[in-house]
C-alpha atoms as a PDB file:
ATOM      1  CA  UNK A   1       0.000   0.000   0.000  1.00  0.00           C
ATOM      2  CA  UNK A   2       1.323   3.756  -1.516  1.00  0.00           C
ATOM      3  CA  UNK A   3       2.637   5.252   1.891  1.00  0.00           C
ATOM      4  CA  UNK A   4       0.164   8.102   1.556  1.00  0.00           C
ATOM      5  CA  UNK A   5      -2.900   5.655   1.425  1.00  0.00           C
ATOM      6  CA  UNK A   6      -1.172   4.838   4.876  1.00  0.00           C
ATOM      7  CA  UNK A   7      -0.831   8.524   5.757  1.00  0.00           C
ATOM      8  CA  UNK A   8      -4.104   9.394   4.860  1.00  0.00           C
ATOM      9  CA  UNK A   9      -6.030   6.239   6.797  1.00  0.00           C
ATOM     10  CA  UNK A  10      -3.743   7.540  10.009  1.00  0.00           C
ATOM     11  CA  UNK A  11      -5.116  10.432   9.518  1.00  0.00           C
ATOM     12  CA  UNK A  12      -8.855   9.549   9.364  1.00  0.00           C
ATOM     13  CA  UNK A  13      -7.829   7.443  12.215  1.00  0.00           C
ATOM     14  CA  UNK A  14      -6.635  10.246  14.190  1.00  0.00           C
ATOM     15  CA  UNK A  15      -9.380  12.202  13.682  1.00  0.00           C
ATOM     16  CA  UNK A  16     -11.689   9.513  14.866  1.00  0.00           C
ATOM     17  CA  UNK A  17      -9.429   9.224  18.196  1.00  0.00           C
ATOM     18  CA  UNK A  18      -9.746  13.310  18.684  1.00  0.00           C
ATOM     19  CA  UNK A  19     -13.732  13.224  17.536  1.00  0.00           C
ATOM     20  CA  UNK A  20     -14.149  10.774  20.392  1.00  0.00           C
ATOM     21  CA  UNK A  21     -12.224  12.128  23.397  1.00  0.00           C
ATOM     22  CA  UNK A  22     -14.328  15.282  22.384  1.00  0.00           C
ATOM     23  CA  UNK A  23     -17.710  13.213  22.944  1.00  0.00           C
ATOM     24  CA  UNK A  24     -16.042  11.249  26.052  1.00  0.00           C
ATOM     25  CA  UNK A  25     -14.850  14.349  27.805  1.00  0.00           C
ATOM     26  CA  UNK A  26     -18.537  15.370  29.054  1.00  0.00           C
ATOM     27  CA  UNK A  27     -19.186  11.922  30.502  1.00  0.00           C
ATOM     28  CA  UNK A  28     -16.145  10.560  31.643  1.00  0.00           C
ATOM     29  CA  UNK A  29     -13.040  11.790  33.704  1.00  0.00           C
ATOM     30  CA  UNK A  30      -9.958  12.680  31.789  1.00  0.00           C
ATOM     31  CA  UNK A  31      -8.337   9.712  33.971  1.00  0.00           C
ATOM     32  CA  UNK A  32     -10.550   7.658  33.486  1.00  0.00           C
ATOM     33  CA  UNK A  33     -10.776   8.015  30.227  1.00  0.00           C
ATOM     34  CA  UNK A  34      -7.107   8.083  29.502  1.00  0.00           C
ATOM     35  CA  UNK A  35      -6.570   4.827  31.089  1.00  0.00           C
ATOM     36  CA  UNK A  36      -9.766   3.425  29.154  1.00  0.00           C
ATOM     37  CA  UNK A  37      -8.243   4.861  25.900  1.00  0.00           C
ATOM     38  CA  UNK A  38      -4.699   3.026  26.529  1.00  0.00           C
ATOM     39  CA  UNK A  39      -6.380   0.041  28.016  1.00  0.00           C
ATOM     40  CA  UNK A  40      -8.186  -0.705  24.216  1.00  0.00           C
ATOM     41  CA  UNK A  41      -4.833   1.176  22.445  1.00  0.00           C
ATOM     42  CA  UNK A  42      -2.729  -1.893  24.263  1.00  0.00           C
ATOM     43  CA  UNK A  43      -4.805  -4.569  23.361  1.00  0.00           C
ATOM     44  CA  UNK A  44      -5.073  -3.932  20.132  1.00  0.00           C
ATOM     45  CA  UNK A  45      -0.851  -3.053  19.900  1.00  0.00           C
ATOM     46  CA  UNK A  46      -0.607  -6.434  21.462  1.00  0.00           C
ATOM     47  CA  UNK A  47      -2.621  -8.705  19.153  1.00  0.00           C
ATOM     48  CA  UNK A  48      -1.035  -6.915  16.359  1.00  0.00           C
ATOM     49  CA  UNK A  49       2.371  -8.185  18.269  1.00  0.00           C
ATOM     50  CA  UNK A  50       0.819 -11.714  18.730  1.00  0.00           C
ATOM     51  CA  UNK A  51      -0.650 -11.657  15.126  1.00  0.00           C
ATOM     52  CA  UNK A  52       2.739 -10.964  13.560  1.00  0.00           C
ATOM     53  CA  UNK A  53       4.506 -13.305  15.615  1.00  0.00           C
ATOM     54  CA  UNK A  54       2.391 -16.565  14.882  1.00  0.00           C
ATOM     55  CA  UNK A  55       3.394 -15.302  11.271  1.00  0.00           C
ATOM     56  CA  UNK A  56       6.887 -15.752  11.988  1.00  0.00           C
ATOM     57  CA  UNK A  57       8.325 -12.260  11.431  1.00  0.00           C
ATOM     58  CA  UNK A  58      11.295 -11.195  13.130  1.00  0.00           C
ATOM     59  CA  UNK A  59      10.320  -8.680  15.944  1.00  0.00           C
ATOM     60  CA  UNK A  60      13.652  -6.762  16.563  1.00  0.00           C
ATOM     61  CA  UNK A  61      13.463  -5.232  19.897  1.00  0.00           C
ATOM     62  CA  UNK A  62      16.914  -3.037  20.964  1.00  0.00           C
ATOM     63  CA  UNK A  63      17.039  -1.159  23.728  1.00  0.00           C
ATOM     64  CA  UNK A  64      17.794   2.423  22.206  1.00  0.00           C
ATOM     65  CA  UNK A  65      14.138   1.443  20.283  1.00  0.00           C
ATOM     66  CA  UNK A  66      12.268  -0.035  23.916  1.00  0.00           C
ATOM     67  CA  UNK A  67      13.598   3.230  25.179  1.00  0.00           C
ATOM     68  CA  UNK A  68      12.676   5.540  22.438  1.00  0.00           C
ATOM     69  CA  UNK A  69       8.971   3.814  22.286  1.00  0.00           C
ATOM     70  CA  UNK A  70       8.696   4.299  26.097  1.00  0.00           C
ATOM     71  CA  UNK A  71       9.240   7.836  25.722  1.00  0.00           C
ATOM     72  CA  UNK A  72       6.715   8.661  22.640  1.00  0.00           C
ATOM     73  CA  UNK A  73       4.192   6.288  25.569  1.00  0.00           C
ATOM     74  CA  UNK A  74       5.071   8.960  27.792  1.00  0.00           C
ATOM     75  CA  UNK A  75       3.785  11.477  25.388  1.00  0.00           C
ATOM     76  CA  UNK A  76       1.051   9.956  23.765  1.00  0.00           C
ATOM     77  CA  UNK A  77      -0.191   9.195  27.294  1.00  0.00           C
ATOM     78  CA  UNK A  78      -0.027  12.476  28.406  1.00  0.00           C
ATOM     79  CA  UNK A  79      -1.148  14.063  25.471  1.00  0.00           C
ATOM     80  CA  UNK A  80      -4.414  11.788  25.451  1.00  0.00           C
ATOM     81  CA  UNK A  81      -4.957  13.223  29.288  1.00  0.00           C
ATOM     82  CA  UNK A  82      -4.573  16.589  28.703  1.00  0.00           C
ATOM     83  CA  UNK A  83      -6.604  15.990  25.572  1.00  0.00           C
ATOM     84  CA  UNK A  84      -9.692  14.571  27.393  1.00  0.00           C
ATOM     85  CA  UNK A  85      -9.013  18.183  30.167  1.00  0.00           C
ATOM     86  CA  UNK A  86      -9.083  21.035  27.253  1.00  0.00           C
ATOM     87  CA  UNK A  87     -12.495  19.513  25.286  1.00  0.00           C
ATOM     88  CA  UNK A  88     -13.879  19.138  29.379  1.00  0.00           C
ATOM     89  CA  UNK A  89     -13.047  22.601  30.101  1.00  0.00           C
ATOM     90  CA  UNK A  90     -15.810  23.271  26.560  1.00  0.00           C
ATOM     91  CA  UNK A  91     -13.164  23.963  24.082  1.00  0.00           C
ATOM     92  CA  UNK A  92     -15.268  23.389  20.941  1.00  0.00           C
ATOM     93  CA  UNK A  93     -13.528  20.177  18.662  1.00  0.00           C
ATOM     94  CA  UNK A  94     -13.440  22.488  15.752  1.00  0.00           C
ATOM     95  CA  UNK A  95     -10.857  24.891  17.765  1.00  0.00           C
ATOM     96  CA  UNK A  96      -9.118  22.770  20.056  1.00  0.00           C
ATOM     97  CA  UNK A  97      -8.160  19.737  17.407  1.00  0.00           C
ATOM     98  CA  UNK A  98      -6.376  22.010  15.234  1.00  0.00           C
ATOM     99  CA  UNK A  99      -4.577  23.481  17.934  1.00  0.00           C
ATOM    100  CA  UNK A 100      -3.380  20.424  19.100  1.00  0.00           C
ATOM    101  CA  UNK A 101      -3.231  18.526  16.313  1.00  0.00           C
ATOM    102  CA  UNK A 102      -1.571  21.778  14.454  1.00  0.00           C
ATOM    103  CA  UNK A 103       0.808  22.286  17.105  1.00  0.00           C
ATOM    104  CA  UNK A 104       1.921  18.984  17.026  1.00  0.00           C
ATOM    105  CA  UNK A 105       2.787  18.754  13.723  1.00  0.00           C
ATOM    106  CA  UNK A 106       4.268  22.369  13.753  1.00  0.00           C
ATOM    107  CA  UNK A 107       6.663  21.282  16.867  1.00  0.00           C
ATOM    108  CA  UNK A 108       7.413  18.087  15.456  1.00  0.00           C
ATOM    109  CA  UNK A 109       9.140  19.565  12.222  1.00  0.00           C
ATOM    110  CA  UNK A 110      11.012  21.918  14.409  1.00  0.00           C
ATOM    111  CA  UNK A 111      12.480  18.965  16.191  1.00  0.00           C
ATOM    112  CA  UNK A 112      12.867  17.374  12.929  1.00  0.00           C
ATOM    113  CA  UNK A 113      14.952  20.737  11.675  1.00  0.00           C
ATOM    114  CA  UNK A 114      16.654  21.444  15.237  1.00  0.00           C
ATOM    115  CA  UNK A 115      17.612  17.817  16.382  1.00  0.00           C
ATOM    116  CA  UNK A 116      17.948  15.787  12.987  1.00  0.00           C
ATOM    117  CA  UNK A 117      19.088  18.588  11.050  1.00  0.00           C
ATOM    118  CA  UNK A 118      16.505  18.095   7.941  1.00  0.00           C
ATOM    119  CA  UNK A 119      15.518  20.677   5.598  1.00  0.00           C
ATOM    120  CA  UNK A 120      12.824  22.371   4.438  1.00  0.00           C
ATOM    121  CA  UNK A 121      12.225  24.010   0.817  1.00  0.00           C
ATOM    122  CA  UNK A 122      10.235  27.004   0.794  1.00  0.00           C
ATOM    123  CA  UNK A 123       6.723  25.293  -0.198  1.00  0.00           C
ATOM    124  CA  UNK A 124       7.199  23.098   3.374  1.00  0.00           C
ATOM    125  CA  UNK A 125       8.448  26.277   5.218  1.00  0.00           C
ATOM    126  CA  UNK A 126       5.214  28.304   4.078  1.00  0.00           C
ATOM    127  CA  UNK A 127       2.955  25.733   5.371  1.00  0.00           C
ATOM    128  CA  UNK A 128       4.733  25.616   8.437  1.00  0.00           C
ATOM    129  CA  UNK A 129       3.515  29.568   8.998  1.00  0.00           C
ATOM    130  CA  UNK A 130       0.256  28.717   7.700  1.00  0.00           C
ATOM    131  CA  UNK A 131      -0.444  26.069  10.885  1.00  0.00           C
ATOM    132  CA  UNK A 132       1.160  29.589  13.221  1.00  0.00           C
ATOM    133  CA  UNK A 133      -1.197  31.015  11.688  1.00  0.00           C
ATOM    134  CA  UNK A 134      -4.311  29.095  11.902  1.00  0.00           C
ATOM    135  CA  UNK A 135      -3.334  28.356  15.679  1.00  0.00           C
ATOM    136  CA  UNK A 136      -3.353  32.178  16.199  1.00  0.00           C
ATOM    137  CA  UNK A 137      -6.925  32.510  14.712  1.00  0.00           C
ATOM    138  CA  UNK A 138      -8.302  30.017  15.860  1.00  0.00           C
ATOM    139  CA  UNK A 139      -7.342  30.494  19.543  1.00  0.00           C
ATOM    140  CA  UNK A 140      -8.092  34.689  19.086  1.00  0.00           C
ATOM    141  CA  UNK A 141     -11.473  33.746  18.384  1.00  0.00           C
ATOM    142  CA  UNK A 142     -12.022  31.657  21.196  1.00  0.00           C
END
């Protein structure tokens, strides 16, 4: 499958996880939802583990990766908490997604640029001020 297929499925995926901690976030407690959330994101990372093991692939596991996984855990679990506290506090989905979801990406690629030393051309740069920009409209208006 093209890897943007991939990209774009993530991405419908994504907004499917966001969609529902917005919906979640009036009726459950943003621990208790968390740990519901990572309860169900476990399971299904571990029969995805089990699944490719009866298959017989080789599942490398170094300790620069277990450590570098347990950190993005660290972050994906704490975004998903304070995820399920902003849409409690009545942030509407349609403002505090793209915040999130905006700064995310917009912080990623400067860690990308700062740590890793990548480049950008000037197409990638002017999206890049497009998300600063849509964050700043988005949270003026609210």
């Amino acid at each position: 499958m093209p890897w943007l297929v991939l990209a774009l499925l993530t991405a419908l995926c994504l907004a499917g996880y966001n969609f529902f901690i917005k919906l979640a976030a009036d009726h459950v407690s943003a621990a208790a939802g968390a740990v519901i959330l990572q309860l169900v994101a476990a399971s299904l990372g571990g029969l995805w583990l089990v699944w490719l093991h009866l298959k017989g692939q080789p599942l490398e596991v170094t300790a620069k990766g277990a450590g570098l996984a347990l950190l993005a855990g660290l972050g994906v679990g704490l975004a998903e908490i304070l995820t399920f506290v902003v849409f409690s506090r009545g942030v509407p989905s349609s403002v505090g997604t793209p915040v999130i979801v905006g700064g995310s990406v917009l912080l990623t690629a400067v860690l990308g640029l700062v740590v890793l030393r990548e480049t950008l051309s000037w197409s990638q740069a002017l999206g890049l001020v497009s998300i600063v920009v849509g964050i700043a409209l988005l949270a003026r208006g609210h």
